[in-house]
PDB file of N, CA and C in Angstrom:
ATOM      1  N   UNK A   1     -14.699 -38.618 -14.790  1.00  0.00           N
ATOM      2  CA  UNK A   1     -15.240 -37.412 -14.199  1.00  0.00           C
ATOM      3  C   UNK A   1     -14.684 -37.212 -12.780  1.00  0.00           C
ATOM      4  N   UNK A   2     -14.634 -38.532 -12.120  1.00  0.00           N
ATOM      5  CA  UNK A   2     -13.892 -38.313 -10.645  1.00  0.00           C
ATOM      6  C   UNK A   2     -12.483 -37.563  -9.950  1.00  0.00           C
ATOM      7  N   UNK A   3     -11.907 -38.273 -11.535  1.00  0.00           N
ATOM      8  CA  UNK A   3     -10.469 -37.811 -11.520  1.00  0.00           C
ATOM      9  C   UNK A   3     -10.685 -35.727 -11.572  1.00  0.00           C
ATOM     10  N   UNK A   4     -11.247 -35.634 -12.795  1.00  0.00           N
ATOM     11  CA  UNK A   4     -11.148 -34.227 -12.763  1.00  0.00           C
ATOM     12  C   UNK A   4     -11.935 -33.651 -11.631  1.00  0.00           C
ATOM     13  N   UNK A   5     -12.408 -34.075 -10.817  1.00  0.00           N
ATOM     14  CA  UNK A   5     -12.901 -33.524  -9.332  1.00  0.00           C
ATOM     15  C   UNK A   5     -11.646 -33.038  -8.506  1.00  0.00           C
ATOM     16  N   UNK A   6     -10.749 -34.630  -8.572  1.00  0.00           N
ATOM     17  CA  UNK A   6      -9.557 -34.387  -7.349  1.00  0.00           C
ATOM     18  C   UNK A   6      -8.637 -33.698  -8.148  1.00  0.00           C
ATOM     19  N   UNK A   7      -8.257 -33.460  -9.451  1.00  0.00           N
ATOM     20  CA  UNK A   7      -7.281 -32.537  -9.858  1.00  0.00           C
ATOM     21  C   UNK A   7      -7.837 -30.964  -9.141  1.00  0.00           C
ATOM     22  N   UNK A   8      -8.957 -30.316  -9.644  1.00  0.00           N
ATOM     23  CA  UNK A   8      -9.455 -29.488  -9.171  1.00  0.00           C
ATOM     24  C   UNK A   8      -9.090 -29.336  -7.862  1.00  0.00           C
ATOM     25  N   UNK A   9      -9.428 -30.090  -6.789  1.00  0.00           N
ATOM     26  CA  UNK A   9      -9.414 -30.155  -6.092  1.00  0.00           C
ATOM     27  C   UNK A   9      -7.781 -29.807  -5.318  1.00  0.00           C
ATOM     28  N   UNK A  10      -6.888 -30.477  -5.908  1.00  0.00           N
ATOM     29  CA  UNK A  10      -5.135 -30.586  -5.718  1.00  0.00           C
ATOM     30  C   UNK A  10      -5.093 -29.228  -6.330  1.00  0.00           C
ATOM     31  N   UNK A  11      -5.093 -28.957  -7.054  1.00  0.00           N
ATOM     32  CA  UNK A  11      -4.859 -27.503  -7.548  1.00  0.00           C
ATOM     33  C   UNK A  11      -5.328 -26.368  -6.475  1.00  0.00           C
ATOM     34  N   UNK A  12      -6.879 -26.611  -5.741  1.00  0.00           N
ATOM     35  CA  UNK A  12      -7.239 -25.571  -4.678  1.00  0.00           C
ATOM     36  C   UNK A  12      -6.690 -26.000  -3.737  1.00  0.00           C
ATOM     37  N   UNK A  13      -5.847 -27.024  -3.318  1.00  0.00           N
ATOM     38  CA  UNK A  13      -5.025 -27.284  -2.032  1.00  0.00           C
ATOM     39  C   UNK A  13      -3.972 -26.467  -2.371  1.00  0.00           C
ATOM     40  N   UNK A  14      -3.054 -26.509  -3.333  1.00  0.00           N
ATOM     41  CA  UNK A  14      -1.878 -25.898  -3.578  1.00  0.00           C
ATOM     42  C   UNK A  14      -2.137 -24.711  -3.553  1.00  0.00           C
ATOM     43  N   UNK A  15      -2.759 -23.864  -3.711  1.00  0.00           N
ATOM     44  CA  UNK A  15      -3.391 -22.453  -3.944  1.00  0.00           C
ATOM     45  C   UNK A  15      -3.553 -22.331  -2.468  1.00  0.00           C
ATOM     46  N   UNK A  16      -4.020 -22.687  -1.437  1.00  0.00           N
ATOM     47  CA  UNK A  16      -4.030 -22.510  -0.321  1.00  0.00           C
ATOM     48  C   UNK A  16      -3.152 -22.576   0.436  1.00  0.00           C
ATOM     49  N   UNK A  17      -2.238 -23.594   0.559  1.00  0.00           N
ATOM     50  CA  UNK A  17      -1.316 -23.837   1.075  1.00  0.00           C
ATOM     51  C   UNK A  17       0.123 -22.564   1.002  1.00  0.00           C
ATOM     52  N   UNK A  18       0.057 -22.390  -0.445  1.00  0.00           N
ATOM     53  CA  UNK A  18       0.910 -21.072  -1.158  1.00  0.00           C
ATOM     54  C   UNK A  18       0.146 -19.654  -0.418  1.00  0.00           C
ATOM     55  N   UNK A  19      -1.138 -19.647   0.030  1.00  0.00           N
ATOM     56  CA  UNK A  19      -1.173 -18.313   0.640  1.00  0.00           C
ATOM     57  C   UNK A  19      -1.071 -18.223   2.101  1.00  0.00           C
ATOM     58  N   UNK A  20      -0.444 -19.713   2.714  1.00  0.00           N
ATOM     59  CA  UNK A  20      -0.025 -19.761   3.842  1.00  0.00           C
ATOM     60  C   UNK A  20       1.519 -19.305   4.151  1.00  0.00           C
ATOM     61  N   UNK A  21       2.190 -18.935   3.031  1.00  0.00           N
ATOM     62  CA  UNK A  21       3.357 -19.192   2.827  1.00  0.00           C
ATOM     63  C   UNK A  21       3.913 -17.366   2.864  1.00  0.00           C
ATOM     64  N   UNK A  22       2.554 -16.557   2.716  1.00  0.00           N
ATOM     65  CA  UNK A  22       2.729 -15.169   2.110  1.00  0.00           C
ATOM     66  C   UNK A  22       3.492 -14.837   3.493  1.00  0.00           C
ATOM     67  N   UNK A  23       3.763 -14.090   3.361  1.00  0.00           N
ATOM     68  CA  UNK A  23       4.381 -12.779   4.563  1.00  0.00           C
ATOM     69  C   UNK A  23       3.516 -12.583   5.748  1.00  0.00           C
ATOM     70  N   UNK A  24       2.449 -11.758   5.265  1.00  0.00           N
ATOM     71  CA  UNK A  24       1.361 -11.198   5.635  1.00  0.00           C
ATOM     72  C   UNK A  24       0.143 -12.307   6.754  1.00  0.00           C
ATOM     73  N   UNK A  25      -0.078 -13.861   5.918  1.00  0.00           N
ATOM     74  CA  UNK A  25      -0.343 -14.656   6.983  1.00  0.00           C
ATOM     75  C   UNK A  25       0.275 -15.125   7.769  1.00  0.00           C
ATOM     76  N   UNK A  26       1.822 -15.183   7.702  1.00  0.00           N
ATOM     77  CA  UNK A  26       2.547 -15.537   8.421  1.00  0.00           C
ATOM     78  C   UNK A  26       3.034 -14.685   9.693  1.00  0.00           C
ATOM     79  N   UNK A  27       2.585 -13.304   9.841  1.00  0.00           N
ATOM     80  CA  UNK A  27       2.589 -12.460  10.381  1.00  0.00           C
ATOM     81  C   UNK A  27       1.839 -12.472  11.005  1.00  0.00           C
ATOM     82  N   UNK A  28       0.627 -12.745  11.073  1.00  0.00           N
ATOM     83  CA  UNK A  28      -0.625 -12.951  11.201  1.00  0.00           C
ATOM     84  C   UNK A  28      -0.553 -13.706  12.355  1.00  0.00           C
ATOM     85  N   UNK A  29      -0.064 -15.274  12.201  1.00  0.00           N
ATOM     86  CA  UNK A  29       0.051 -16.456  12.854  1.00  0.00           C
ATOM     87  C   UNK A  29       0.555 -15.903  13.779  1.00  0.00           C
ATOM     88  N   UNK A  30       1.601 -15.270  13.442  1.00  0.00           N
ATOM     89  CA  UNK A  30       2.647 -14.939  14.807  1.00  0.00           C
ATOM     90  C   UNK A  30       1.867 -14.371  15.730  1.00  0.00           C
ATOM     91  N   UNK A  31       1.700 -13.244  15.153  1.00  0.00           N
ATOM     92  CA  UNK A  31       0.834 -12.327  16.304  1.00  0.00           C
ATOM     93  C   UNK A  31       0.000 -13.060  16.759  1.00  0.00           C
ATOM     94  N   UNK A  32      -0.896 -13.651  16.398  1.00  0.00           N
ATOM     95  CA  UNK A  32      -2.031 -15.023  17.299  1.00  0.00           C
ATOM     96  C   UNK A  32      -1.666 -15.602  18.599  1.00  0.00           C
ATOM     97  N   UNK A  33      -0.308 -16.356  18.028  1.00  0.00           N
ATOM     98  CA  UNK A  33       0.625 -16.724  19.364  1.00  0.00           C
ATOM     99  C   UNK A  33       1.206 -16.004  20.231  1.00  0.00           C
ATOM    100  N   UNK A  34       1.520 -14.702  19.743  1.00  0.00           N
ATOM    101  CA  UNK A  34       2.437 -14.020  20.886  1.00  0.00           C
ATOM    102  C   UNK A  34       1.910 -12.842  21.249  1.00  0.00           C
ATOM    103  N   UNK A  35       0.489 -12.427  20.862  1.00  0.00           N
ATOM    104  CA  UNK A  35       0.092 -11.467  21.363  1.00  0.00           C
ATOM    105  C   UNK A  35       0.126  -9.704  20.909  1.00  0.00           C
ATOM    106  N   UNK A  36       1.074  -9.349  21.850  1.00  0.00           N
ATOM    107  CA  UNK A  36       1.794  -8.362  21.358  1.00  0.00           C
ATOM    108  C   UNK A  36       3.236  -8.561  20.860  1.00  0.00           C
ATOM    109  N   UNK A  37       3.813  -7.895  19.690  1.00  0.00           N
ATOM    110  CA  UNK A  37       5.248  -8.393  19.602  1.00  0.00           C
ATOM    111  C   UNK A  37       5.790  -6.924  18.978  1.00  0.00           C
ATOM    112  N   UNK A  38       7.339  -6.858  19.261  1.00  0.00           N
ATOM    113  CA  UNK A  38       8.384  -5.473  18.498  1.00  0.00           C
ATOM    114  C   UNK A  38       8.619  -5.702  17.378  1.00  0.00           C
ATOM    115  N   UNK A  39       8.774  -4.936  16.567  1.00  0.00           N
ATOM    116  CA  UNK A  39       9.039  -4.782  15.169  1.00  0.00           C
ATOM    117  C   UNK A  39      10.369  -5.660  15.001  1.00  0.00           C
ATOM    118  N   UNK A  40      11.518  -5.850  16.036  1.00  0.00           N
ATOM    119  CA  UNK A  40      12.422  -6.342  16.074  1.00  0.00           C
ATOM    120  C   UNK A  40      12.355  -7.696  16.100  1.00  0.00           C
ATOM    121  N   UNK A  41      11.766  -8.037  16.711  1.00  0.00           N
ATOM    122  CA  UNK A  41      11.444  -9.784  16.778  1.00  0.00           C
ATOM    123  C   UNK A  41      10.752 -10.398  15.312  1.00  0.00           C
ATOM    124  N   UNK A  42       9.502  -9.431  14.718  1.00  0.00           N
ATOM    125  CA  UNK A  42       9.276  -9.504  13.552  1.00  0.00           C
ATOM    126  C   UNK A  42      10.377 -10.204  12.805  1.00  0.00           C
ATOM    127  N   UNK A  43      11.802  -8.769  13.183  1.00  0.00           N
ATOM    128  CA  UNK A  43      11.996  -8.922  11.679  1.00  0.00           C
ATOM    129  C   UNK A  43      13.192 -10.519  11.475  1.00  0.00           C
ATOM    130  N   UNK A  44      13.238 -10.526  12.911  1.00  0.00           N
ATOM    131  CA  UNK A  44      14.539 -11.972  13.146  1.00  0.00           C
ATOM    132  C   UNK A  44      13.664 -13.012  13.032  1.00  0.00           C
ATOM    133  N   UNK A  45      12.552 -13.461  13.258  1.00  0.00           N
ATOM    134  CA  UNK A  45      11.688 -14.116  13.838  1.00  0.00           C
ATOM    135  C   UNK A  45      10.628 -14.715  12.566  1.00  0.00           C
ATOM    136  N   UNK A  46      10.229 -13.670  11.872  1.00  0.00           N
ATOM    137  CA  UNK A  46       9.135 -13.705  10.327  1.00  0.00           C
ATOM    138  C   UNK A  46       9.343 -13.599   9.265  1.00  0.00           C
ATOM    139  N   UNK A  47       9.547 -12.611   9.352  1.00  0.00           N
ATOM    140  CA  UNK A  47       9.834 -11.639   7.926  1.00  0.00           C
ATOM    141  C   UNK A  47      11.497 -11.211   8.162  1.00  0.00           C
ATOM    142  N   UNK A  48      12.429 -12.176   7.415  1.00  0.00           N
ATOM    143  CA  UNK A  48      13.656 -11.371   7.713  1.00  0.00           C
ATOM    144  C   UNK A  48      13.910 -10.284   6.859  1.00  0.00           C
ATOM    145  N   UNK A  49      13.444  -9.635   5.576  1.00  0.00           N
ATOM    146  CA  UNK A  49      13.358  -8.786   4.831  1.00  0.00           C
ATOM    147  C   UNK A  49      12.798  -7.436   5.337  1.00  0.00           C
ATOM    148  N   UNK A  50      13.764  -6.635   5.764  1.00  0.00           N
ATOM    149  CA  UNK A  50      12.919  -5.190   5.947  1.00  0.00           C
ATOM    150  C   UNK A  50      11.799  -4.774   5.046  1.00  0.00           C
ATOM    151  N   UNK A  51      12.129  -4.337   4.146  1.00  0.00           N
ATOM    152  CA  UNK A  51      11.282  -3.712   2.926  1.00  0.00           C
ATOM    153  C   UNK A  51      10.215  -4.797   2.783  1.00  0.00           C
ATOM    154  N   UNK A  52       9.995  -6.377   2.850  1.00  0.00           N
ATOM    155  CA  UNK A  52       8.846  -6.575   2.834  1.00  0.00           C
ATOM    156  C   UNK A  52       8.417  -6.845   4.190  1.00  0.00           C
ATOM    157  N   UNK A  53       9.242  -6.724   5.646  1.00  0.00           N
ATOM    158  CA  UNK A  53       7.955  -6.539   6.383  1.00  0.00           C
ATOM    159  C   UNK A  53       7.446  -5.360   6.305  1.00  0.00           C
ATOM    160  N   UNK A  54       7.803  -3.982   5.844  1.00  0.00           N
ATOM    161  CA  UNK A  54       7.569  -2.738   6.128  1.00  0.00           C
ATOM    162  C   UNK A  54       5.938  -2.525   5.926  1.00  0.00           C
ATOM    163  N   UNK A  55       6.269  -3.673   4.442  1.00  0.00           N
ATOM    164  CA  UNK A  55       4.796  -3.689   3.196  1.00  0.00           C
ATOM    165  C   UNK A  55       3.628  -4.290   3.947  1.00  0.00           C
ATOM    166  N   UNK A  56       4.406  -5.504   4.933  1.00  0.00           N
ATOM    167  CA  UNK A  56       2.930  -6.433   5.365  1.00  0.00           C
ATOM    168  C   UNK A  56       2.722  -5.395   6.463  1.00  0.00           C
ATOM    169  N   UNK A  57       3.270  -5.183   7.266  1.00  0.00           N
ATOM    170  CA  UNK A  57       2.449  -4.275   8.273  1.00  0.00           C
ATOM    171  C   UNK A  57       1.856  -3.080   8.072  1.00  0.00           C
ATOM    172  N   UNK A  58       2.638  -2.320   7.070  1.00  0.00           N
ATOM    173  CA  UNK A  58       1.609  -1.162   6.565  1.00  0.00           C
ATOM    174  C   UNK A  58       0.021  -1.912   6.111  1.00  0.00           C
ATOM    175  N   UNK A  59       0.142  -2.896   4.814  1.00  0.00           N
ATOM    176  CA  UNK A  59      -0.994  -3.309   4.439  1.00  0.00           C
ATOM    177  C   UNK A  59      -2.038  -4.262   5.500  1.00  0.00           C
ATOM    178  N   UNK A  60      -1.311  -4.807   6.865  1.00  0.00           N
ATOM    179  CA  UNK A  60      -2.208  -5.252   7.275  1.00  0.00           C
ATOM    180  C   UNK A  60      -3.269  -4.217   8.213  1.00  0.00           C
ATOM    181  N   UNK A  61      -2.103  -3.415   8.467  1.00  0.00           N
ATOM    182  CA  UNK A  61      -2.732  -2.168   9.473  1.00  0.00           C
ATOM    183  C   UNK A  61      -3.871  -1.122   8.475  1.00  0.00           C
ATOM    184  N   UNK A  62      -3.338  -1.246   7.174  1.00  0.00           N
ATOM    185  CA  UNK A  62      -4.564  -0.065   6.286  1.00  0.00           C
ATOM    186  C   UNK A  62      -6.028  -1.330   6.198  1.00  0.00           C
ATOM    187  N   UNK A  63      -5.760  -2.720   6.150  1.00  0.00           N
ATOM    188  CA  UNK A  63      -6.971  -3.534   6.869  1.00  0.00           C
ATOM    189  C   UNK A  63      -7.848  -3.317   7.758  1.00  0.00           C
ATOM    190  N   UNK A  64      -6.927  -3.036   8.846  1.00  0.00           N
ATOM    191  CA  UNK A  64      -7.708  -2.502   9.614  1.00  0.00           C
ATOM    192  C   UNK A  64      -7.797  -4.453  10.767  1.00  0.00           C
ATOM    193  N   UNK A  65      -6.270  -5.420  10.360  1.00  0.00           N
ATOM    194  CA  UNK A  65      -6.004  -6.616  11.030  1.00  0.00           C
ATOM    195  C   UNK A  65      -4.761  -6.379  12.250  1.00  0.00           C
ATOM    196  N   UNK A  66      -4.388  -5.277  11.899  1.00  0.00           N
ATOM    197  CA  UNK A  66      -3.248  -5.130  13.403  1.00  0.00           C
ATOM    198  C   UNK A  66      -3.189  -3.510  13.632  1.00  0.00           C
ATOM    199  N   UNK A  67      -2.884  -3.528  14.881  1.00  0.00           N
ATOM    200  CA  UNK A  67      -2.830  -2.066  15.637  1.00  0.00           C
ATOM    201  C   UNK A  67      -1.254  -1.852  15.815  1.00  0.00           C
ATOM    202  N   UNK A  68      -0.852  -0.623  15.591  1.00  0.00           N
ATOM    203  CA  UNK A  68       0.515  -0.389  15.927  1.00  0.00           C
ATOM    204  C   UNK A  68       0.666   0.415  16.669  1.00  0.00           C
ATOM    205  N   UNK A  69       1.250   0.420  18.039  1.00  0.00           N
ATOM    206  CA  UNK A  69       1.504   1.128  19.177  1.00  0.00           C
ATOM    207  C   UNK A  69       3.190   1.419  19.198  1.00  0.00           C
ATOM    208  N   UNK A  70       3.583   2.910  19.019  1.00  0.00           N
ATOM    209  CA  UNK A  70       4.769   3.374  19.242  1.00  0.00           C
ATOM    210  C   UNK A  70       4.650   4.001  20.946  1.00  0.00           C
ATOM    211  N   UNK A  71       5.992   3.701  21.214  1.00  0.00           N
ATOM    212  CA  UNK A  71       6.098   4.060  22.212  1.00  0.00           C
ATOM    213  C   UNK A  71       7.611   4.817  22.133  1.00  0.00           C
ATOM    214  N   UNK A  72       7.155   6.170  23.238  1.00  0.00           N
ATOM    215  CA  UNK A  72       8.352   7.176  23.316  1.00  0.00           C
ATOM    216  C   UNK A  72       9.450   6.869  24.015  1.00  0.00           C
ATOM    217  N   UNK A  73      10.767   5.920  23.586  1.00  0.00           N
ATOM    218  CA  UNK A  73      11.190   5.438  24.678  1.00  0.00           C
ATOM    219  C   UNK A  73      12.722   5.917  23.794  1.00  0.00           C
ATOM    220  N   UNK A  74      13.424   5.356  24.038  1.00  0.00           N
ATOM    221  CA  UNK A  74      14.861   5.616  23.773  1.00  0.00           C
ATOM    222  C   UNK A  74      15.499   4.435  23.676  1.00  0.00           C
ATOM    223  N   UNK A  75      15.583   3.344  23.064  1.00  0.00           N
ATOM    224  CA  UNK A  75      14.997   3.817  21.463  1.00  0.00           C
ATOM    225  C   UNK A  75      14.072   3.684  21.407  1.00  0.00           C
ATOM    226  N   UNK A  76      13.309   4.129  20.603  1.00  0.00           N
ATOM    227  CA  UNK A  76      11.559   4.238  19.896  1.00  0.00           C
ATOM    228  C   UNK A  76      11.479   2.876  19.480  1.00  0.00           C
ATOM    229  N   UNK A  77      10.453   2.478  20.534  1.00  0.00           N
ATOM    230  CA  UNK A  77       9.862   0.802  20.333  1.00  0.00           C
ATOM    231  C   UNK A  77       8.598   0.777  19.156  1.00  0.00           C
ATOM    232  N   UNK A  78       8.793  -0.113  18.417  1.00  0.00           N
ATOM    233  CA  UNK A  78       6.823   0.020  17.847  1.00  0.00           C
ATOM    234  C   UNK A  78       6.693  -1.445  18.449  1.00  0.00           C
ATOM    235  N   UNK A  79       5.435  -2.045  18.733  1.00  0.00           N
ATOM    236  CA  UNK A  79       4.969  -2.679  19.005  1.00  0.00           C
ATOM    237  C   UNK A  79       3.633  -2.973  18.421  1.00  0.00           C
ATOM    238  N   UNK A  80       3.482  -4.385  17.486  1.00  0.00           N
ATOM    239  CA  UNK A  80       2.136  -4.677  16.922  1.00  0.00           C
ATOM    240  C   UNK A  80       1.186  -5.914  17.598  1.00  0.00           C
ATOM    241  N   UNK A  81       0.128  -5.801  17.343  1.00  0.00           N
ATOM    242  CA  UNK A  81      -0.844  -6.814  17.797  1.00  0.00           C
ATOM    243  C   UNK A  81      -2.102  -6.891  16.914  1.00  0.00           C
ATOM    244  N   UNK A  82      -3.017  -7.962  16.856  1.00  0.00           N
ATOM    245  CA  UNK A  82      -4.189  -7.981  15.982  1.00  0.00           C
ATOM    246  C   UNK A  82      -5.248  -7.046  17.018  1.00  0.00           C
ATOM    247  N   UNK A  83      -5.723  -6.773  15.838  1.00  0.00           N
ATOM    248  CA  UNK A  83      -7.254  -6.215  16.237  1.00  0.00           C
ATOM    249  C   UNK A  83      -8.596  -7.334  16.500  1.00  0.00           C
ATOM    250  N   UNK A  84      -9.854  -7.017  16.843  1.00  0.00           N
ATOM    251  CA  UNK A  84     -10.511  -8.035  17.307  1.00  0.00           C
ATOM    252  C   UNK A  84     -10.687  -8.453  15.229  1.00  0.00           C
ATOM    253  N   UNK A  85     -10.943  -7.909  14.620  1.00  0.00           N
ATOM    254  CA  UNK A  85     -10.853  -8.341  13.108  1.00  0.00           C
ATOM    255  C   UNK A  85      -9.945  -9.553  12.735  1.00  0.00           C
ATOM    256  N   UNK A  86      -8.327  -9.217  13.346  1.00  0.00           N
ATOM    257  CA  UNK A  86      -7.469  -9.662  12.409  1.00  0.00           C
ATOM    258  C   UNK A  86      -7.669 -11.418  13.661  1.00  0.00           C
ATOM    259  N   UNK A  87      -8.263 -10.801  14.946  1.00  0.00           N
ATOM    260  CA  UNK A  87      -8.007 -12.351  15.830  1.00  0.00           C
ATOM    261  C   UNK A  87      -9.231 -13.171  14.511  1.00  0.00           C
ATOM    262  N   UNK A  88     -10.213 -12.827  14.363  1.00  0.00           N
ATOM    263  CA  UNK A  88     -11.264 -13.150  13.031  1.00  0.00           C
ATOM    264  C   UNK A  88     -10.884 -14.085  12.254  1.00  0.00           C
ATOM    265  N   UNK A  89     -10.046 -13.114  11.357  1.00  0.00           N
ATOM    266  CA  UNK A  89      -9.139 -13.614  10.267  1.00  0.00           C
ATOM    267  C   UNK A  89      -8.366 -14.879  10.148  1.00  0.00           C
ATOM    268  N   UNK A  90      -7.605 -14.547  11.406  1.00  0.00           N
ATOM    269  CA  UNK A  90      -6.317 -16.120  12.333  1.00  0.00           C
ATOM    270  C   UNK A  90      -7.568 -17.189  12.242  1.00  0.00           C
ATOM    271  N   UNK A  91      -8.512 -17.145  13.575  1.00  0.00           N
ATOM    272  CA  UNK A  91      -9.385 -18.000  13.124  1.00  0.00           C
ATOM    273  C   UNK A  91      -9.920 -18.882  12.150  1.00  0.00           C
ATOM    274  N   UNK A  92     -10.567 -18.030  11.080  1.00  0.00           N
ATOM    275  CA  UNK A  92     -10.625 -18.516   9.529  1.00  0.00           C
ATOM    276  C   UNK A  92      -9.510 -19.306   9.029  1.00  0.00           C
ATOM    277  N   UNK A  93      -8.703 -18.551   8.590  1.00  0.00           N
ATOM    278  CA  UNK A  93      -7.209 -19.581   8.112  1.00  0.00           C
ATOM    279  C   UNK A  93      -7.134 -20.416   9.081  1.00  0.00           C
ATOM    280  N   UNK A  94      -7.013 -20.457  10.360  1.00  0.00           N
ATOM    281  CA  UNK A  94      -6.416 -21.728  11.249  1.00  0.00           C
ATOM    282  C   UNK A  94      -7.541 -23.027  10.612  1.00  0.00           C
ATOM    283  N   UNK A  95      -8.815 -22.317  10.267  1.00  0.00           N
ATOM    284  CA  UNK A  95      -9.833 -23.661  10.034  1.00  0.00           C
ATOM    285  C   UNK A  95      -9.144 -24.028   8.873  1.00  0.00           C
ATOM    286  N   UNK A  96      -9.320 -23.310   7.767  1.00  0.00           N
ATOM    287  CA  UNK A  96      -9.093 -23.302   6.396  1.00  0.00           C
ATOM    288  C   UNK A  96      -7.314 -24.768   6.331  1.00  0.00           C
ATOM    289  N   UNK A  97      -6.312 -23.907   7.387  1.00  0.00           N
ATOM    290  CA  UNK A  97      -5.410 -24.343   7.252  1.00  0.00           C
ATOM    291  C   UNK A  97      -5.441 -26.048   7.877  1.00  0.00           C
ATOM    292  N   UNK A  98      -6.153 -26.077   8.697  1.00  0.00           N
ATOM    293  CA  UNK A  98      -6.349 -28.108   9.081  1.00  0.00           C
ATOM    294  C   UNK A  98      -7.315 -28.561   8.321  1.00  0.00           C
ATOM    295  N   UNK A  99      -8.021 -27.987   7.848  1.00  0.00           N
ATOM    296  CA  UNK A  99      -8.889 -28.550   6.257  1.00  0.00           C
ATOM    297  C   UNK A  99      -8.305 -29.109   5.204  1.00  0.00           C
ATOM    298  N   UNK A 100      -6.775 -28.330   4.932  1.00  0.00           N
ATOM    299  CA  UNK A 100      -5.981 -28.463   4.307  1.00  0.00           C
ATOM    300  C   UNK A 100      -4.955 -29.875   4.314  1.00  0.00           C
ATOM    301  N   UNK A 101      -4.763 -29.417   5.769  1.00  0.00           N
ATOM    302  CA  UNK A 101      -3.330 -30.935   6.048  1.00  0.00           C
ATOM    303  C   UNK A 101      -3.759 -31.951   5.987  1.00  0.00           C
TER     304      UNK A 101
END
């Protein structure tokens, strides 16, 4: 019976660990650490895939976990950061994630 505890168990580690791995938390993380950051640094930096950072920041922003601030400049900067929600969120996973290791 013990054994099938820790399989269970290895199976919800791997499952966790794999949604550390997504785009979207990893985006997440970043912003935690750096605050505010450019879409440009994103994309060298996180997410080297345009088309899927396009996806995590649209979907984290229809969350309602990051704010996107354009600015009128030459060139047109965007600039993202968490909301007091998405600092929430970081939180949670950061526990979740040393629970884990």
């Amino acid at each position: 019976m013990y054994w099938a505890w820790f399989i269970r168990l290895e199976a919800v580690e791997v499952r966790v660990r794999a949604l550390f791995e997504l785009s979207n938390i990893e985006v997440l993380f970043y912003l935690h650490e750096k605050s505010e950051v450019r879409y440009s640094e994103l994309l060298t930096k996180v997410v080297p895939s345009r088309s899927t950072l396009a996806l995590t920041l649209r979907d984290l922003q229809a969350d309602g976990l990051i704010e996107r601030k354009v600015e009128a400049t030459r060139p047109v900067q965007t600039r993202y950061r968490l909301t007091p929600k998405g600092r929430g969120v970081v939180e949670h996973l950061a526990l979740i994630k040393k629970l884990v290791s």
